[in-house]
N, C-alpha and C. Protein backbone atom coordinates (compact mmCIF):
# COMPACT_ATOMS: atom_id res chain seq x y z
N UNK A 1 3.48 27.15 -3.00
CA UNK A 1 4.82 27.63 -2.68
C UNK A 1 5.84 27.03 -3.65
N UNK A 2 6.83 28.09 -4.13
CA UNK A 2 7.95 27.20 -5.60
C UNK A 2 8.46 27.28 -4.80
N UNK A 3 9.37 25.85 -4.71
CA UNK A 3 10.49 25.43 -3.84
C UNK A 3 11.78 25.12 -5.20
N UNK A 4 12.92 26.00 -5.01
CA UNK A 4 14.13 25.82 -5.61
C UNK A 4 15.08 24.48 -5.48
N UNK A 5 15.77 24.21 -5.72
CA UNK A 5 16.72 22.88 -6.07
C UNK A 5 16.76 22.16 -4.74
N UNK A 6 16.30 21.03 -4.50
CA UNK A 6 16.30 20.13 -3.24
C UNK A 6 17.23 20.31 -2.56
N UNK A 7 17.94 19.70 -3.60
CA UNK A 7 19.75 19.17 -2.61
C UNK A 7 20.15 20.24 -1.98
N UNK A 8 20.03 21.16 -3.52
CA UNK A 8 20.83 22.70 -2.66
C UNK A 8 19.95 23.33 -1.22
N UNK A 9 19.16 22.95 -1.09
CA UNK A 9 17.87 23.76 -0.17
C UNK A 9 18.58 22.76 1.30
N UNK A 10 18.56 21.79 0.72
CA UNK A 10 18.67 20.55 2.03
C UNK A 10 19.49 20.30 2.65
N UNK A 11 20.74 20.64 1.78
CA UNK A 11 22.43 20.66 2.25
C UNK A 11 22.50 22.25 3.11
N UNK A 12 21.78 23.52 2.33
CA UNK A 12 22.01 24.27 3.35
C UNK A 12 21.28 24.49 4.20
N UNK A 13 20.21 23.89 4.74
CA UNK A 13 19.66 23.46 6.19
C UNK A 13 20.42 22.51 6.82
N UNK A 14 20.96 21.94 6.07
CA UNK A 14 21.42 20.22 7.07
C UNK A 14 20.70 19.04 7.15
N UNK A 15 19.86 19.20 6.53
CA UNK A 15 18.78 18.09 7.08
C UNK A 15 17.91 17.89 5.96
N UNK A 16 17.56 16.23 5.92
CA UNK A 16 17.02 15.51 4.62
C UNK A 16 15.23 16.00 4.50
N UNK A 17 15.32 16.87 4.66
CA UNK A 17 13.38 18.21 4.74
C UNK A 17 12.52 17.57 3.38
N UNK A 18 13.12 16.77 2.46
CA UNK A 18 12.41 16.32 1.39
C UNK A 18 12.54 14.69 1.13
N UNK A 19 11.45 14.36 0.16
CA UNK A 19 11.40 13.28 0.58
C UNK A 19 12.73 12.32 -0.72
N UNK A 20 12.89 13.47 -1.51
CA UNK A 20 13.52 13.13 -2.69
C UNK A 20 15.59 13.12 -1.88
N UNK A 21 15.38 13.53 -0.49
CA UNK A 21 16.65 13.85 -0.51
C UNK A 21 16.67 12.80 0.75
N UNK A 22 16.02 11.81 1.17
CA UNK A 22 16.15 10.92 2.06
C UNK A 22 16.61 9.64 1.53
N UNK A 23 17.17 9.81 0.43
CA UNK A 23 18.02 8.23 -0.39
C UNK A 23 19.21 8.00 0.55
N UNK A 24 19.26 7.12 0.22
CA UNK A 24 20.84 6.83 1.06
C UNK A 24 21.90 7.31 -0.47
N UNK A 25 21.96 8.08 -1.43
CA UNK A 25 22.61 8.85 -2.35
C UNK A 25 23.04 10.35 -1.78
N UNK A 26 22.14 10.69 -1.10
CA UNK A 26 22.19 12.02 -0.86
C UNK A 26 23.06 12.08 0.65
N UNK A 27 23.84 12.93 0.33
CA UNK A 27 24.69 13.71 1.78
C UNK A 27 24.46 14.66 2.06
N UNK A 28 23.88 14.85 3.37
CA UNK A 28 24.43 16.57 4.00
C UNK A 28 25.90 16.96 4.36
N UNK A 29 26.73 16.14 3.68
CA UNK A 29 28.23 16.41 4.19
C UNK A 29 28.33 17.94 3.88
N UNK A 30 29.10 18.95 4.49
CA UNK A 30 29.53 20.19 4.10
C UNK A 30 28.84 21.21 4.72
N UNK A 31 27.64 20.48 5.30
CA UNK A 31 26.79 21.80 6.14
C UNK A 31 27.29 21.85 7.50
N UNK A 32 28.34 20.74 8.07
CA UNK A 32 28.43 20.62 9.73
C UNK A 32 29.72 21.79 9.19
N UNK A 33 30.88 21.38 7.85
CA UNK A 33 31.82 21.94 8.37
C UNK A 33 31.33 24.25 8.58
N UNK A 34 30.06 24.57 8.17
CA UNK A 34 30.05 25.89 8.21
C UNK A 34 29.76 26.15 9.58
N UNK A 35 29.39 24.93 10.30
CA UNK A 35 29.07 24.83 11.62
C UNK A 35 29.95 25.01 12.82
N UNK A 36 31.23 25.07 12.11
CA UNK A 36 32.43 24.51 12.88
C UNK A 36 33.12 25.83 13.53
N UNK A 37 33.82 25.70 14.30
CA UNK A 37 34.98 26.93 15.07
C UNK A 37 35.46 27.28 14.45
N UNK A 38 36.58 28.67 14.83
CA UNK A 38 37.49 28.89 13.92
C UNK A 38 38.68 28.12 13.05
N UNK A 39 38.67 26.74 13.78
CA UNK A 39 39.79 25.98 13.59
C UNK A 39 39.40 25.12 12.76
N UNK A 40 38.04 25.28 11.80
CA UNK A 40 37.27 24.54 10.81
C UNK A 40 37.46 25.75 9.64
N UNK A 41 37.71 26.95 9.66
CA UNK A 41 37.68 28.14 9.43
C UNK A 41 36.38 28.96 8.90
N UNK A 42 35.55 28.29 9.58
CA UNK A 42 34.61 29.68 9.63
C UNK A 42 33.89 29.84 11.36
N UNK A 43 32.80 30.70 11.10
CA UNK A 43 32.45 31.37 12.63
C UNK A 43 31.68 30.52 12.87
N UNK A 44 31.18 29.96 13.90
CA UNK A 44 30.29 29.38 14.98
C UNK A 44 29.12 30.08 14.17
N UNK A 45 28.13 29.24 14.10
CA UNK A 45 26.86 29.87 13.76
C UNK A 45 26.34 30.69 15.07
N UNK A 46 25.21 31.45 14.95
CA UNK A 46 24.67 32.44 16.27
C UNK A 46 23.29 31.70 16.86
N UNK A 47 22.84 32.34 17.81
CA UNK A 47 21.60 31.81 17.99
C UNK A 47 20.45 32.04 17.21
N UNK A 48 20.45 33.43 16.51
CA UNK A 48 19.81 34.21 15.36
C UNK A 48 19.95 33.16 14.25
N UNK A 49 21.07 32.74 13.89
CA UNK A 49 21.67 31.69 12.40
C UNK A 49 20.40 30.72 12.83
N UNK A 50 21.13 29.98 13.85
CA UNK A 50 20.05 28.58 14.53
C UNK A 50 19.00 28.70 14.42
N UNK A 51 18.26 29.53 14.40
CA UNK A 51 16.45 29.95 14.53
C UNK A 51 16.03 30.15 13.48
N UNK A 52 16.73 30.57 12.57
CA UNK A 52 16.40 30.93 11.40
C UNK A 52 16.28 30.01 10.67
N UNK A 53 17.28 29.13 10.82
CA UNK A 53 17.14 27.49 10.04
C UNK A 53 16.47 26.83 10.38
N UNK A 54 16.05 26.65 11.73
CA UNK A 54 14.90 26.02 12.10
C UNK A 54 13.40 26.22 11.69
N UNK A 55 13.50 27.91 11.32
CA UNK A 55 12.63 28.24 10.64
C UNK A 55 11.91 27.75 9.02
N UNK A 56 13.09 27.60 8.71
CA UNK A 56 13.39 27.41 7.22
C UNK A 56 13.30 26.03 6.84
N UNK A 57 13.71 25.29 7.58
CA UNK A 57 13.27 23.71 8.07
C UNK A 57 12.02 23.70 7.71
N UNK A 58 10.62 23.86 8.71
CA UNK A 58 9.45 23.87 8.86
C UNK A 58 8.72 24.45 7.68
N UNK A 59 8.90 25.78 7.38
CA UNK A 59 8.54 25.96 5.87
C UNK A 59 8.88 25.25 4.64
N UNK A 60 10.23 24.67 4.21
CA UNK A 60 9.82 23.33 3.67
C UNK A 60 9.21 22.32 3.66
N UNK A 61 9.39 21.93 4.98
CA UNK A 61 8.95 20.77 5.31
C UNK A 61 7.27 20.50 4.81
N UNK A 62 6.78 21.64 5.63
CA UNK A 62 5.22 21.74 5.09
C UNK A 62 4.62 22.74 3.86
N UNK A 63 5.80 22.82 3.39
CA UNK A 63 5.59 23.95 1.93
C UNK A 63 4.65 25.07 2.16
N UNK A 64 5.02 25.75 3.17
CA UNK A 64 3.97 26.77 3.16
C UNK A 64 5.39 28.20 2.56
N UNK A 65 4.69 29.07 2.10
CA UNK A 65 4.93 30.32 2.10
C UNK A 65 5.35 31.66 3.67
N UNK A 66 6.18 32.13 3.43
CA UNK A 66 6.51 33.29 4.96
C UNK A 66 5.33 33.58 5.00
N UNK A 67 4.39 34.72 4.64
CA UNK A 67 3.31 34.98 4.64
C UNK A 67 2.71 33.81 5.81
N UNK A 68 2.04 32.41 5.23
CA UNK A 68 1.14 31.90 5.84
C UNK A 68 2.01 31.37 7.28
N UNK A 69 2.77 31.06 7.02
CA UNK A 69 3.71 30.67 8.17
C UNK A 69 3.96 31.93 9.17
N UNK A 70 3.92 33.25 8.97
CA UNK A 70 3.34 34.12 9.54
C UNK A 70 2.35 34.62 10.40
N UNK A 71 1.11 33.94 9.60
CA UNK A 71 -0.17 33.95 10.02
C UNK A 71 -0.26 32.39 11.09
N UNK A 72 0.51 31.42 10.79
CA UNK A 72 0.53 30.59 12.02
C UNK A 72 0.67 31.02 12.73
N UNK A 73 1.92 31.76 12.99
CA UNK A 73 2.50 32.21 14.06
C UNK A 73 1.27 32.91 15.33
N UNK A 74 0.87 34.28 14.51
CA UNK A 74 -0.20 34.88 15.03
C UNK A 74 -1.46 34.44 15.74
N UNK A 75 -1.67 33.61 14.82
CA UNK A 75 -2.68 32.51 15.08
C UNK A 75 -2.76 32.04 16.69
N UNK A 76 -1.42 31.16 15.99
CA UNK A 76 -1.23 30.02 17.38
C UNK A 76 -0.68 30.92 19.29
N UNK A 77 -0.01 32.40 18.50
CA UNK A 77 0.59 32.70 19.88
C UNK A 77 -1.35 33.12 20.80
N UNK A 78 -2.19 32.96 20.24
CA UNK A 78 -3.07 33.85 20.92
C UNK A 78 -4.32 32.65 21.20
N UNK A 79 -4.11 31.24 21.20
CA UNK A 79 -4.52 30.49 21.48
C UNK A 79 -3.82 29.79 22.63
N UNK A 80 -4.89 29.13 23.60
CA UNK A 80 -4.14 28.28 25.16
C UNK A 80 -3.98 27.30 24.92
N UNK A 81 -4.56 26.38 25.44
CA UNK A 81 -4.41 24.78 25.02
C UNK A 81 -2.82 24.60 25.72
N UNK A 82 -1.76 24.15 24.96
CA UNK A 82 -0.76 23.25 25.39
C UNK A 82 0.42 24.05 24.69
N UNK A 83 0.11 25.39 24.79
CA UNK A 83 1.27 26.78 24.26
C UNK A 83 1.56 27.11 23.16
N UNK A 84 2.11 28.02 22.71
CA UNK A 84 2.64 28.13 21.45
C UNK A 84 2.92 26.97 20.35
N UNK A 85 3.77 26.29 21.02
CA UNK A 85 4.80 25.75 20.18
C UNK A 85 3.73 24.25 20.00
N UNK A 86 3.21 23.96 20.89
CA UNK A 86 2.13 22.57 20.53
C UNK A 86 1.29 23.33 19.42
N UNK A 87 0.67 24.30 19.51
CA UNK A 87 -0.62 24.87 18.91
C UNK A 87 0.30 25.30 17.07
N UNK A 88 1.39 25.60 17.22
CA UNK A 88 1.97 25.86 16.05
C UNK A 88 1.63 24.29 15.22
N UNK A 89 2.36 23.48 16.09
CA UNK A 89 2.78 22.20 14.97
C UNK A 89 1.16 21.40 15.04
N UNK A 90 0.24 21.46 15.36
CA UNK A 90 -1.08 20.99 15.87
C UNK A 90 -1.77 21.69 14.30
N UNK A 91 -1.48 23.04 14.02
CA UNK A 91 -2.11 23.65 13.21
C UNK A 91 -1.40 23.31 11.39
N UNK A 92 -0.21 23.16 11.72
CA UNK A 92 0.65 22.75 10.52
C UNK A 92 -0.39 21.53 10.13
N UNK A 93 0.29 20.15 11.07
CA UNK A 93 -0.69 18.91 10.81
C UNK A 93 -1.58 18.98 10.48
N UNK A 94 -2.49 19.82 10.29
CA UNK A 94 -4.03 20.27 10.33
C UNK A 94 -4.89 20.78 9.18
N UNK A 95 -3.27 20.73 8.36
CA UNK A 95 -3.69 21.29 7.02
C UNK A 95 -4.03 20.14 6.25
N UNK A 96 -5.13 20.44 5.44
CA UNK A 96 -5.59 19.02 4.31
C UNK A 96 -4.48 18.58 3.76
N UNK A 97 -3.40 19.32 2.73
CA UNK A 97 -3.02 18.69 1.99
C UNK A 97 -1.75 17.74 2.67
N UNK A 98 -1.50 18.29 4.28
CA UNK A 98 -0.51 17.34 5.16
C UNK A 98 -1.20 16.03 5.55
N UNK A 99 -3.01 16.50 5.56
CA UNK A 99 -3.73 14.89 6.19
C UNK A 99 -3.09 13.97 4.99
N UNK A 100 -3.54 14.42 4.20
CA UNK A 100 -4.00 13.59 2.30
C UNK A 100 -2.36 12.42 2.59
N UNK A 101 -1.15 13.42 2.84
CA UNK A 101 -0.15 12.75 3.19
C UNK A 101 0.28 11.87 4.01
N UNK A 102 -0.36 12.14 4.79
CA UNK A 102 -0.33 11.43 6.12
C UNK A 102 -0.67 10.18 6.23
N UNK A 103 -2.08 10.16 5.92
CA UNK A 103 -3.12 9.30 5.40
C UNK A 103 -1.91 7.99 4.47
N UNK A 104 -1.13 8.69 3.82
CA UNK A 104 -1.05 7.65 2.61
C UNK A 104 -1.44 7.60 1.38
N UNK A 105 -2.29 8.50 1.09
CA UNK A 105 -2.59 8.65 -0.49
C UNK A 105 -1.89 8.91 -1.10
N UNK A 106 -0.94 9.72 -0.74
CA UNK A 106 0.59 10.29 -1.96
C UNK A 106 1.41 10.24 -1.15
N UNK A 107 2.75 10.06 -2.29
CA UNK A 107 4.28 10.09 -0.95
C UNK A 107 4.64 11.34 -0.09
N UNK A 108 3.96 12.38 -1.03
CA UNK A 108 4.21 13.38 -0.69
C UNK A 108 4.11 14.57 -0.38
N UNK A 109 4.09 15.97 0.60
CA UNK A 109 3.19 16.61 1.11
C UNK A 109 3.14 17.65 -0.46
N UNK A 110 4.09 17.44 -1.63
CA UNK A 110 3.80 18.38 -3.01
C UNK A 110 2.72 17.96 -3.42
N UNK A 111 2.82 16.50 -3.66
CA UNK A 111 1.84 15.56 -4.65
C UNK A 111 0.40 15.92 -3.48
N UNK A 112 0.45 16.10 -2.08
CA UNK A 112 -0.73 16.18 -1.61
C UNK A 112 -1.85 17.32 -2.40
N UNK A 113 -0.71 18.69 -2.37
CA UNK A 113 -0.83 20.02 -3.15
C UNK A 113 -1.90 19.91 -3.97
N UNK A 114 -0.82 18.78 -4.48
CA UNK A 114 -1.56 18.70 -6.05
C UNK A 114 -2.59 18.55 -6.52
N UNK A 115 -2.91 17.45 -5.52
CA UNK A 115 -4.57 16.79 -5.65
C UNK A 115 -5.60 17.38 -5.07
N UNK A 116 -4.89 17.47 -3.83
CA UNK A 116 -6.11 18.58 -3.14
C UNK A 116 -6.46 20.17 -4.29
N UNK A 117 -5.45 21.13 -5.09
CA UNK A 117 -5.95 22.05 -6.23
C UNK A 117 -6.75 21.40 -7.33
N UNK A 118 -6.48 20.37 -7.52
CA UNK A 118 -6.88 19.75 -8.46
C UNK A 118 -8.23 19.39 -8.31
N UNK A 119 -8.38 19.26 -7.34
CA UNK A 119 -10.26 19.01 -6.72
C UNK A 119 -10.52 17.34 -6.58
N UNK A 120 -9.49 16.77 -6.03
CA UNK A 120 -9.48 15.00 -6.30
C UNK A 120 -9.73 14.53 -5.17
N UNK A 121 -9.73 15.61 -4.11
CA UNK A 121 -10.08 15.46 -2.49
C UNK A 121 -11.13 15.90 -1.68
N UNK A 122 -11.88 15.21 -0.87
CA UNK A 122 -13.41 15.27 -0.37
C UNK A 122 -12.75 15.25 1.07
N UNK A 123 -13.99 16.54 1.74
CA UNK A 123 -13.82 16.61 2.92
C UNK A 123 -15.38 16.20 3.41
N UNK A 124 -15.51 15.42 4.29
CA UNK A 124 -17.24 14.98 4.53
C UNK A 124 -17.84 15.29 3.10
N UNK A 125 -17.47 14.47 2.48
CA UNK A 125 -18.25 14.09 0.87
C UNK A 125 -18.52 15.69 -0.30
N UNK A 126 -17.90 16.46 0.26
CA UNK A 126 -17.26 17.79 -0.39
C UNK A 126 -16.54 18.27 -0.86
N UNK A 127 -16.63 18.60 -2.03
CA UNK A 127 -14.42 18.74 -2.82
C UNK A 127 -14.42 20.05 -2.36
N UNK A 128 -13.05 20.08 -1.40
CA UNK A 128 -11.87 21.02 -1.44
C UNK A 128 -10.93 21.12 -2.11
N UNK A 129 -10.42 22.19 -2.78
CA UNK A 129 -9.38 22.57 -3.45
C UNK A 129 -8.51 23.42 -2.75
N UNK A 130 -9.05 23.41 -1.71
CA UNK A 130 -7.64 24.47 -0.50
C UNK A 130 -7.31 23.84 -0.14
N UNK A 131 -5.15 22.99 0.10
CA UNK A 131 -4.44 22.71 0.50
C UNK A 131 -4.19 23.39 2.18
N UNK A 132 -4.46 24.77 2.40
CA UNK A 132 -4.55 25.03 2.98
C UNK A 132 -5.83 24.87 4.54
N UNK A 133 -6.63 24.57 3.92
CA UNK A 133 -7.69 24.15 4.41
C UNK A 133 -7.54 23.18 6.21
N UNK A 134 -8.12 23.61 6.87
CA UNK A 134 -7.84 23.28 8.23
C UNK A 134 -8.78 22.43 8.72
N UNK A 135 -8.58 20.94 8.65
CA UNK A 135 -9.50 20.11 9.05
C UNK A 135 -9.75 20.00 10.65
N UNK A 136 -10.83 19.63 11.19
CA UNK A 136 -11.47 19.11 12.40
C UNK A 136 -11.99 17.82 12.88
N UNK A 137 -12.19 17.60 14.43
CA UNK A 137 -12.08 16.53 14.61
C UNK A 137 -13.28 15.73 14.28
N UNK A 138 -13.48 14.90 13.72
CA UNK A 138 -14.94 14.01 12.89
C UNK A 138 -14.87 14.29 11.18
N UNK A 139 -13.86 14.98 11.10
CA UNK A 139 -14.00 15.13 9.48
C UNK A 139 -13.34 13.86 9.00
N UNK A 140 -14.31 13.57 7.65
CA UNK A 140 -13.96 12.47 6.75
C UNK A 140 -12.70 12.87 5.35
N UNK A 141 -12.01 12.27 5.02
CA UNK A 141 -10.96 12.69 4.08
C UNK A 141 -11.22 11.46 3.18
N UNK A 142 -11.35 11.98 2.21
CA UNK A 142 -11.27 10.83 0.84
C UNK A 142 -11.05 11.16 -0.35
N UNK A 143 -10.88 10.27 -1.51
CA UNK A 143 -10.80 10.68 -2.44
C UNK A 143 -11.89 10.87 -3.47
N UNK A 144 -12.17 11.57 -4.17
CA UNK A 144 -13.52 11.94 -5.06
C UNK A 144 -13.56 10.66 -6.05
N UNK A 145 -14.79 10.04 -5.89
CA UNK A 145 -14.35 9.10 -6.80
C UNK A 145 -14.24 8.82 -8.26
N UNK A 146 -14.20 9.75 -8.87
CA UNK A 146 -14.12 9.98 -10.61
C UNK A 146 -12.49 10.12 -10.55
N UNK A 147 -11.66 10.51 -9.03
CA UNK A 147 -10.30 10.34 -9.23
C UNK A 147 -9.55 9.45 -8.87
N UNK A 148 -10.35 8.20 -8.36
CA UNK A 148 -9.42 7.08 -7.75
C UNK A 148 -8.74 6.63 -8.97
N UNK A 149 -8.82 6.70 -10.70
CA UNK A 149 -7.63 6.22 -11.79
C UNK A 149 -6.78 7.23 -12.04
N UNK A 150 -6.55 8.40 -11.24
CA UNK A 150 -5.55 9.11 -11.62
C UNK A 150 -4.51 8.50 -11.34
N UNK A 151 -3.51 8.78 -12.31
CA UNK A 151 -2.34 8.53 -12.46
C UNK A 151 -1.24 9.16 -10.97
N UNK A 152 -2.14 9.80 -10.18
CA UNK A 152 -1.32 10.68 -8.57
C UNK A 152 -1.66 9.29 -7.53
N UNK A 153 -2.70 8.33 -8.05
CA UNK A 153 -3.14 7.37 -7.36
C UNK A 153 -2.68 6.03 -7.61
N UNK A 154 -2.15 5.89 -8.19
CA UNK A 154 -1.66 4.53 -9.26
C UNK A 154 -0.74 3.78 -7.63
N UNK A 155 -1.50 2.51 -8.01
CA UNK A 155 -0.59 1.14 -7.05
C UNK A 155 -1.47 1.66 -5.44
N UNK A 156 -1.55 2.06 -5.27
CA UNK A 156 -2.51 3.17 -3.82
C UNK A 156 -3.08 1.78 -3.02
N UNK A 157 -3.40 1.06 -3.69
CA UNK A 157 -4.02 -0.48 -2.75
C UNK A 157 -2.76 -0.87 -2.17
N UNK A 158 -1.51 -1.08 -2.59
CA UNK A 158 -0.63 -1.26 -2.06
C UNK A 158 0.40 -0.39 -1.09
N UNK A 159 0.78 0.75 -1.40
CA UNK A 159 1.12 1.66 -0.63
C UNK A 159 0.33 1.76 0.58
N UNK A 160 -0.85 2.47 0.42
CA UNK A 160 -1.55 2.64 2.08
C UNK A 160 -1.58 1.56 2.78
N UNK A 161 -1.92 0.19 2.65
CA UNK A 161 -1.03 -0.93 3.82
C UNK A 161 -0.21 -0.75 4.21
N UNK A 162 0.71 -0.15 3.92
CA UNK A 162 2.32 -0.20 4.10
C UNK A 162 2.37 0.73 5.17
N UNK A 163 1.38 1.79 4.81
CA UNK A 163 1.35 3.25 5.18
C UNK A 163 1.42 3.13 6.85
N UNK A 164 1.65 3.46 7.90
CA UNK A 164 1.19 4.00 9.00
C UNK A 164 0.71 5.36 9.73
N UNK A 165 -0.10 5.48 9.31
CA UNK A 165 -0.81 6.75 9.96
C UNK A 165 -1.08 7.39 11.16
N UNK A 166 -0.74 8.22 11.52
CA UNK A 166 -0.57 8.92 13.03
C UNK A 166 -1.63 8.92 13.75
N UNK A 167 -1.59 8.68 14.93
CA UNK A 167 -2.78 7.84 16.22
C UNK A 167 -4.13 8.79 16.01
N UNK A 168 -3.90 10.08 15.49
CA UNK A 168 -5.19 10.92 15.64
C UNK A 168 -6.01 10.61 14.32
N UNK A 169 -5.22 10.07 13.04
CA UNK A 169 -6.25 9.69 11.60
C UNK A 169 -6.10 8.76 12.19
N UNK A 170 -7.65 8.05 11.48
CA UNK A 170 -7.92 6.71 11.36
C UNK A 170 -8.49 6.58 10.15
N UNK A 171 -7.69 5.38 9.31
CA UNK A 171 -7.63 5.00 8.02
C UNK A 171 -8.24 3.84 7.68
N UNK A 172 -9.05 3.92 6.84
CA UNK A 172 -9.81 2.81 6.28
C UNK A 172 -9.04 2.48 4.83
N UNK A 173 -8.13 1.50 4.82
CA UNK A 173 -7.46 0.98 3.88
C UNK A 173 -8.15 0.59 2.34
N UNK A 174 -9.52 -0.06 2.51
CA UNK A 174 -10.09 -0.05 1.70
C UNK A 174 -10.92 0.98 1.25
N UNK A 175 -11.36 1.51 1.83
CA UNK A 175 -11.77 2.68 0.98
C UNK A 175 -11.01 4.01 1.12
N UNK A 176 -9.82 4.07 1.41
CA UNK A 176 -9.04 5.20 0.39
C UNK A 176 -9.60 5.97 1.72
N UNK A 177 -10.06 6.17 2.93
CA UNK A 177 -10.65 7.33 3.66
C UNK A 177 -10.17 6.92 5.18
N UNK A 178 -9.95 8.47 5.47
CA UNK A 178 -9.62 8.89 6.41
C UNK A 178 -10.32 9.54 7.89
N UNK A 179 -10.57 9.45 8.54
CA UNK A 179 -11.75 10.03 9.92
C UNK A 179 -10.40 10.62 10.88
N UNK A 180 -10.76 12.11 11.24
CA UNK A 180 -9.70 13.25 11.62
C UNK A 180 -10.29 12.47 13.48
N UNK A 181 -9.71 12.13 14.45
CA UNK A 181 -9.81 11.83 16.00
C UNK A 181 -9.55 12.48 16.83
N UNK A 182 -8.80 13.70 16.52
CA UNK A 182 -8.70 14.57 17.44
C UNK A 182 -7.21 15.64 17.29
N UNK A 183 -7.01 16.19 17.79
CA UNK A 183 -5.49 16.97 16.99
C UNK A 183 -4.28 16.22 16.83
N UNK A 184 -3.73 16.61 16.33
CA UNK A 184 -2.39 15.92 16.31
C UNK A 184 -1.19 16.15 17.73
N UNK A 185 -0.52 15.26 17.95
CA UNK A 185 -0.17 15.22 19.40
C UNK A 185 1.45 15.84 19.13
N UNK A 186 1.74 16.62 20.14
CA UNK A 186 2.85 16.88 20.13
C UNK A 186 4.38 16.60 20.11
N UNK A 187 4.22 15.06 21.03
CA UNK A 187 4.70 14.41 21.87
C UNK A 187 5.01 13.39 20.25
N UNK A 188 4.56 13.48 19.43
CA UNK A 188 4.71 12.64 17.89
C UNK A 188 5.16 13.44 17.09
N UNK A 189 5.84 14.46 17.18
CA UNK A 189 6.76 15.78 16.14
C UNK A 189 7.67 14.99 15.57
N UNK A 190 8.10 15.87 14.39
CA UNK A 190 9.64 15.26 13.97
C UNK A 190 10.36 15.47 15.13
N UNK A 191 11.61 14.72 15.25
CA UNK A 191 12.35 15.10 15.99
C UNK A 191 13.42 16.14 15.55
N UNK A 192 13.32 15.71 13.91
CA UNK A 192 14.21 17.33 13.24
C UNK A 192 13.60 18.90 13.30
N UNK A 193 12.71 19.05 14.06
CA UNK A 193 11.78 20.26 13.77
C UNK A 193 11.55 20.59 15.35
N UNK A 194 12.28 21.69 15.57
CA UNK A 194 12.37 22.49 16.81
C UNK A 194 11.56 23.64 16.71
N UNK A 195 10.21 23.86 17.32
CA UNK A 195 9.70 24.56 17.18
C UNK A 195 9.32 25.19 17.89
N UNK A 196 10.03 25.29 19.53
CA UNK A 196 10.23 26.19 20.45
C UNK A 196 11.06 27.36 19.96
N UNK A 197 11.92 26.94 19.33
CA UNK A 197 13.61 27.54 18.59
C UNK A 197 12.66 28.36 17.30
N UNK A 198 11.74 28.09 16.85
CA UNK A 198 10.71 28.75 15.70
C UNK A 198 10.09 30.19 16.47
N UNK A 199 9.56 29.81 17.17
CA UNK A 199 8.52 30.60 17.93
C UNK A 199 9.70 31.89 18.35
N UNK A 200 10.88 31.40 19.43
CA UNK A 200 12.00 32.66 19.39
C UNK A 200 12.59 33.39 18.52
N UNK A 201 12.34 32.97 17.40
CA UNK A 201 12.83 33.48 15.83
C UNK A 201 12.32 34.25 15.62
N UNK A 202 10.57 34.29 15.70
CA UNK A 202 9.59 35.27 15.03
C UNK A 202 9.53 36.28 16.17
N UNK A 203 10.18 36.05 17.96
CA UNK A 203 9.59 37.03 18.80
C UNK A 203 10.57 37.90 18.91
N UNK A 204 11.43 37.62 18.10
CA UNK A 204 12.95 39.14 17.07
C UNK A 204 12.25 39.64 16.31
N UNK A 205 11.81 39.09 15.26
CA UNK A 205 11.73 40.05 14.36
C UNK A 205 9.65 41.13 14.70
């Protein structure tokens, strides 16, 4: 997915969706005032506006394309478990190149992209090159080892200590690998990512 100019993308969501725009440099100043009453001088956003950004949120966030973010949708409305809106963000998390991130191997869910196309990432001792790719629970995540000197890996002994990884990976610090425990929990979402407010978006159009 090409993602256009950060700031500009981030200021008109409102919200720091990248990791390049979470400095304490960067402001969302200017997005509350389009937010504002007439006495700010523009219109109240709608509930349509609201959903839509929320939308737009989440597709950054996890760099997917309308298309596949589409096919979540579909996906997840026709599965039980714990509803829509758990099964949406359950399936996002779920993608390799979000584990790879997660995990700690890269800062970031692009740089995850990267490595995972690049073929630098093993799923149970298997290179995947689909970012997209939907891991399960007992799968192993690691890195291939002809790529632990890439330059996407550099300082990596130090970073992943640092790292904290979400209750469902479990991370083996020293060896760079990851073991998938079970889905990702709901109840551990961003708190910027409304994805009840997602799900009403797509049941308009």
């Amino acid at each position: 997915m090409r993602v256009g100019p950060k700031f500009k993308i981030a200021r008109r969501l409102g919200d720091r969706i990248f990791p390049k725009t979470q400095g304490t440099k960067f402001t969302v100043s200017g997005t509350e005032k389009k937010a504002r009453g007439k006495k700010g001088g523009r219109r109240q956003m709608s509930e349509y506006g609201t959903q839509l950004i929320e939308k737009q949120k989440a597709k950054y966030t996890y760099g997917v394309s309308e298309k596949q973010f589409s096919n979540y949708i579909k996906k997840t409305r026709t599965m039980k478990n714990d509803g829509p809106a758990a099964n949406l963000y359950r399936a996002l998390e779920a993608r390799l190149d979000n584990v790879v991130f997660r995990m700690g191997l890269v800062n970031s869910r692009a740089f995850a992209r990267q490595a995972v196309s690049h073929g630098h990432i093993l799923v149970n001792g298997r290179k995947l090159n689909v970012p997209s790719h939907s891991v399960r629970e007992h799968d192993v995540i690691s890195i291939r080892p002809g790529s632990k000197d890439n330059g996407i890996f550099t300082g990596l002994a130090d970073k992943i200590k640092d790292k904290t990884a979400p209750n469902w990976i479990s991370v083996d610090p020293l060896k760079f690998e990851g073991t998938i425990k079970g889905p990702a929990s709901y109840k551990d979402k961003e708190a910027n990512l409304n994805f009840e407010s997602i799900l009403e978006f797509y049941s308009r159009v």
